[in-house]
C-alpha atoms as a PDB file:
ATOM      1  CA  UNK A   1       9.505  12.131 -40.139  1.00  0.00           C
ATOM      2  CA  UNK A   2       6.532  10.819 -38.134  1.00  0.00           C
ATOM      3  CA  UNK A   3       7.092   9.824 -34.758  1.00  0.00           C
ATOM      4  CA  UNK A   4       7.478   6.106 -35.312  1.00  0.00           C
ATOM      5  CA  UNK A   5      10.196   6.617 -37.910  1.00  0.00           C
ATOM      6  CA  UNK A   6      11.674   8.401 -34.672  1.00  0.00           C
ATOM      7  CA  UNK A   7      11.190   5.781 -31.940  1.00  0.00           C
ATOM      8  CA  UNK A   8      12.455   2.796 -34.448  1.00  0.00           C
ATOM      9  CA  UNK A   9      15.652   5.394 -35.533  1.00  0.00           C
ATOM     10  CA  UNK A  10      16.562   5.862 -31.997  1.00  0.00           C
ATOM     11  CA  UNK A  11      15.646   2.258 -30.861  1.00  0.00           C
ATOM     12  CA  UNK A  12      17.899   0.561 -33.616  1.00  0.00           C
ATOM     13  CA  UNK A  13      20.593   3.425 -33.622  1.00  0.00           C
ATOM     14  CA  UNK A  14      24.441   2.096 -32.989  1.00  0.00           C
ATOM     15  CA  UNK A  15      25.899   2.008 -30.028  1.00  0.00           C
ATOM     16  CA  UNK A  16      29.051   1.090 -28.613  1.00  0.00           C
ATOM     17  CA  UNK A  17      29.618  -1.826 -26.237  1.00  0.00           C
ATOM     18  CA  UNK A  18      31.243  -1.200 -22.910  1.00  0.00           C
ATOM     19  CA  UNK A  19      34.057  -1.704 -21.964  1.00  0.00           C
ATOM     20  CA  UNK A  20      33.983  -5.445 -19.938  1.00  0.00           C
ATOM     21  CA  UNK A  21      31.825  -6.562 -23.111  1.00  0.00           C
ATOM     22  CA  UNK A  22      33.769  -8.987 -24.316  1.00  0.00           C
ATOM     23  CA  UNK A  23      35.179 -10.179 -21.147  1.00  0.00           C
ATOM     24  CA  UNK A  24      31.311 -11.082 -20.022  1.00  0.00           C
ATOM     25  CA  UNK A  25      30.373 -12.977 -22.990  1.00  0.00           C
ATOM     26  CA  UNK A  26      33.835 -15.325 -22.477  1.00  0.00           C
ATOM     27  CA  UNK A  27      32.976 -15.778 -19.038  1.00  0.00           C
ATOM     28  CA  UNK A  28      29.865 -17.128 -20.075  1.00  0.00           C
ATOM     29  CA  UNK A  29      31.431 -19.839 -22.546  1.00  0.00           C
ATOM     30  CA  UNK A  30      32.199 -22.603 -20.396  1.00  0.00           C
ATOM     31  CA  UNK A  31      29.118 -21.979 -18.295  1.00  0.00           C
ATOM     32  CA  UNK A  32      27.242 -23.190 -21.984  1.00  0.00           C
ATOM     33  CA  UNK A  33      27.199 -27.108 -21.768  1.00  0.00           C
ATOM     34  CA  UNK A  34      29.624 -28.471 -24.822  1.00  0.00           C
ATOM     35  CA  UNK A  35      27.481 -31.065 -27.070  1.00  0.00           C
ATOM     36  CA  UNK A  36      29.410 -34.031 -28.658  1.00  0.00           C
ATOM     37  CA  UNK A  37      28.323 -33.723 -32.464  1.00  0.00           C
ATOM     38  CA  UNK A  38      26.808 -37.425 -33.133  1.00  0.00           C
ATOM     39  CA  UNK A  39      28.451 -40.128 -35.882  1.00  0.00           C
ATOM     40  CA  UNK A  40      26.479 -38.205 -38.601  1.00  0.00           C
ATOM     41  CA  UNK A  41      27.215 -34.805 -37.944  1.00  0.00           C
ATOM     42  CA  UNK A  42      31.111 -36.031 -37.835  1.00  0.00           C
ATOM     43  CA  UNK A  43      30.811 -37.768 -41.124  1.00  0.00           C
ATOM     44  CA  UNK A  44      28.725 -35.047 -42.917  1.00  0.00           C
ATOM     45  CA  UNK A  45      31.887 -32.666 -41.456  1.00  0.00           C
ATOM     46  CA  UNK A  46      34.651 -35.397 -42.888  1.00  0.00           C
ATOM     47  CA  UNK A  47      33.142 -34.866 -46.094  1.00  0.00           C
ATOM     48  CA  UNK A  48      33.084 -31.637 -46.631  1.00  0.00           C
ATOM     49  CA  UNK A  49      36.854 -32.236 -47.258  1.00  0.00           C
ATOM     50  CA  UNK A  50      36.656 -32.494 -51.151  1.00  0.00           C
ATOM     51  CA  UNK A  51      39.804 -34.878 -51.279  1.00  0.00           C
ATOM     52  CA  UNK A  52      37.719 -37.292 -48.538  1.00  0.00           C
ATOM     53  CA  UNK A  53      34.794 -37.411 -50.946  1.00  0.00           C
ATOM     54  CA  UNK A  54      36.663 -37.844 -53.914  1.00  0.00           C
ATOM     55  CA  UNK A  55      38.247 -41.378 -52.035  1.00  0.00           C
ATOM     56  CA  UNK A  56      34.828 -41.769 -50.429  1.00  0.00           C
ATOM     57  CA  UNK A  57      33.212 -41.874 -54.173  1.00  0.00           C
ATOM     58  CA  UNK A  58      36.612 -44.200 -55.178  1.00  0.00           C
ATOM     59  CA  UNK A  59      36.328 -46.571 -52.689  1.00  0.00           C
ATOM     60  CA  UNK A  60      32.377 -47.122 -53.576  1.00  0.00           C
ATOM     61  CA  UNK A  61      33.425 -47.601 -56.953  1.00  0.00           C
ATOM     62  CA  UNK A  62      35.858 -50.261 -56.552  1.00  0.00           C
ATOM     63  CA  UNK A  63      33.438 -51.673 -53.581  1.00  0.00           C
ATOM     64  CA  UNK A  64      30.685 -52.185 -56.683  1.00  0.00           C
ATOM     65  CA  UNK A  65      33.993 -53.642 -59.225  1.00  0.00           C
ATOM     66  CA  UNK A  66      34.718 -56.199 -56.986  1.00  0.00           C
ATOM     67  CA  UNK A  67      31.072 -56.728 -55.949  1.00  0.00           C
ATOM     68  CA  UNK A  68      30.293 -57.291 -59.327  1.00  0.00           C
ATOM     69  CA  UNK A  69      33.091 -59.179 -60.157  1.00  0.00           C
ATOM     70  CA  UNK A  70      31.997 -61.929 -57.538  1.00  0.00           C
ATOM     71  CA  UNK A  71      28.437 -62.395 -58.586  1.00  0.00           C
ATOM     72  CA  UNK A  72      29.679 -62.676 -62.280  1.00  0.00           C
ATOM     73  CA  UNK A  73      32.597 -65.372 -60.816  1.00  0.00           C
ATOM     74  CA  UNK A  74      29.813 -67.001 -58.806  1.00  0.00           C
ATOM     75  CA  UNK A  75      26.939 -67.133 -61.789  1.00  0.00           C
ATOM     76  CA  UNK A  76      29.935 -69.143 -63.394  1.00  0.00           C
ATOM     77  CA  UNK A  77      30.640 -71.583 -61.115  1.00  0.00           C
ATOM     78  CA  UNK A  78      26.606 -72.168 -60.839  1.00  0.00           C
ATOM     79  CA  UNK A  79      27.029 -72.569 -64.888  1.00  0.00           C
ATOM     80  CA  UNK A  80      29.306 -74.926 -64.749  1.00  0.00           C
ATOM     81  CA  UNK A  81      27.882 -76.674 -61.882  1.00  0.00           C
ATOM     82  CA  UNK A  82      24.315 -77.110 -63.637  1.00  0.00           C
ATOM     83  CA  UNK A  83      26.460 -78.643 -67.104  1.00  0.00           C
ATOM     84  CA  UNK A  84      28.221 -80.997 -64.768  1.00  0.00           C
ATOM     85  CA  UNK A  85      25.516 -82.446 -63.149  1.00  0.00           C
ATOM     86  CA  UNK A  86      23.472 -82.398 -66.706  1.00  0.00           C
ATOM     87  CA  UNK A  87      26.772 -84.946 -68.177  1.00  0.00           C
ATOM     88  CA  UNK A  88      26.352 -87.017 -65.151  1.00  0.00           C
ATOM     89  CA  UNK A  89      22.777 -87.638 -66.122  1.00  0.00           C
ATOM     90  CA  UNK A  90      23.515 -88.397 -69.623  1.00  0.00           C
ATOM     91  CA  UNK A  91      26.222 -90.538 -68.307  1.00  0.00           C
ATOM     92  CA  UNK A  92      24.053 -92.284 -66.000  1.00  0.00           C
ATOM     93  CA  UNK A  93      21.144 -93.008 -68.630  1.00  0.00           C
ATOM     94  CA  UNK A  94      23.711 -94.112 -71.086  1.00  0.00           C
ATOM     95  CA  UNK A  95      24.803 -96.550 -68.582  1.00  0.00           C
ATOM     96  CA  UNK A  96      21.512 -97.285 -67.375  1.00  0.00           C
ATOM     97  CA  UNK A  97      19.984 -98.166 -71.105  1.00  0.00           C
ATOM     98  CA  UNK A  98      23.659-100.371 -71.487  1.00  0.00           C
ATOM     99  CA  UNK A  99      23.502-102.147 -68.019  1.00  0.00           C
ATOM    100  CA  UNK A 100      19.379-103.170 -68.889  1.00  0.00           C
ATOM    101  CA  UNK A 101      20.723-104.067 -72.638  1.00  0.00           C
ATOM    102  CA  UNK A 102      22.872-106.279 -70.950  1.00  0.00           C
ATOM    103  CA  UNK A 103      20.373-107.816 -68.154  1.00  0.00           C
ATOM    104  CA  UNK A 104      18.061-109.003 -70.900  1.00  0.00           C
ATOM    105  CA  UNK A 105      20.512-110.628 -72.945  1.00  0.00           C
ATOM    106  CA  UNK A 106      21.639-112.442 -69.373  1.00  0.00           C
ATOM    107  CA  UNK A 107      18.142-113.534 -68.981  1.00  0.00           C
ATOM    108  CA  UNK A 108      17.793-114.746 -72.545  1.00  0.00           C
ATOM    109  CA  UNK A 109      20.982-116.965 -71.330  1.00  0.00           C
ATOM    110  CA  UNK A 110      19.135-118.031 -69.093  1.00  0.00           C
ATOM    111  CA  UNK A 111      16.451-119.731 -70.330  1.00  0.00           C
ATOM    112  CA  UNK A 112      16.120-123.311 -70.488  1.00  0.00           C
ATOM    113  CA  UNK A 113      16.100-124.236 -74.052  1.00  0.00           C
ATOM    114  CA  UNK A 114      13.720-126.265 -75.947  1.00  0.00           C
ATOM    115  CA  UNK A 115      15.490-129.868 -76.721  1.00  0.00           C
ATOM    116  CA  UNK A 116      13.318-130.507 -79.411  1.00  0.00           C
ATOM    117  CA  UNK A 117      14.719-127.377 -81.303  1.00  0.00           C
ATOM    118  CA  UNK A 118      18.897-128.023 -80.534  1.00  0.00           C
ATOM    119  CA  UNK A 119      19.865-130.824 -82.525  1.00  0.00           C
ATOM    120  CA  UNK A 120      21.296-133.828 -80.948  1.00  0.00           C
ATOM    121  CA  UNK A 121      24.947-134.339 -81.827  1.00  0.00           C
ATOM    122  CA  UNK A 122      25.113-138.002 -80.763  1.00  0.00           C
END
C-alpha cells in the first residue's frame, strides 16, 4: 500500500460520534429559518397521492365532456339561428314580389281610361 492509499484509509476511516452529537444538531433546527413551500410545490406534493391524480385526471375529463357538450349545444343554436333568419328572407321576398304584384295592378286601376275604347251604354 503506497502512502496515499494510507492517508485516504485513515482520512475516510469510521468513527463514532460523541456523545452530545445528536443533541447539537437538534439544537441547531430551529436556528435554520423554516421556508413555506410555494402553490406549486404544494400541488406537485397533493399529487403524488395516486387517488388525488386519479380525480385530478376525472375531473379534467368531465371538465372537456361538458366543455364539449356546450360548443356542440351552441354550434346548434347558431344552426338554427342562420335557417331562421334564411325563412325570414324567403318570407320577406315572397311578400315583397306579392305586395309589388299587387301595386302594379293598383296602378293599372288607376289609369284614366280611354273613352273612345269603353263603349257607351246610353
Amino acid at each position: 500500500m503506497n502512502p496515499l492509499e494510507q492517508e485516504l484509509k485513515n482520512a475516510l476511516r469510521r468513527e463514532e460520534p460523541s456523545a452530545d452529537f445528536a443533541e447539537r444538531v437538534l439544537a441547531r433546527l430551529p436556528s435554520i429559518p423554516s421556508r413555506q413551500p410555494s402553490w406549486s410545490e404544494t400541488l406537485r406534493n397533493l399529487l403524488r397521492l395516486p387517488a388525488l391524480r386519479w380525480a385530478t385526471a376525472a375531473a379534467l375529463c368531465v371538465a372537456f365532456t361538458v366543455g364539449f357538450v356546450a360548443y356542440r349545444r351552441h354550434q346548434q343554436t347558431v344552426a338554427r339561428g342562420e335557417q331562421a333568419r334564411q325563412q325570414v328572407m324567403l318570407a320577406l321576398h315572397i311578400a315583397s314580389s306579392k305586395l309589388n304584384v299587387a301595386i302594379r295592378q293598383v296602378h293599372r286601376t288607376d289609369e284614366p281610361r280611354d273613352v273612345r275604347a269603353v263603349p257607351n251604354s246610353d
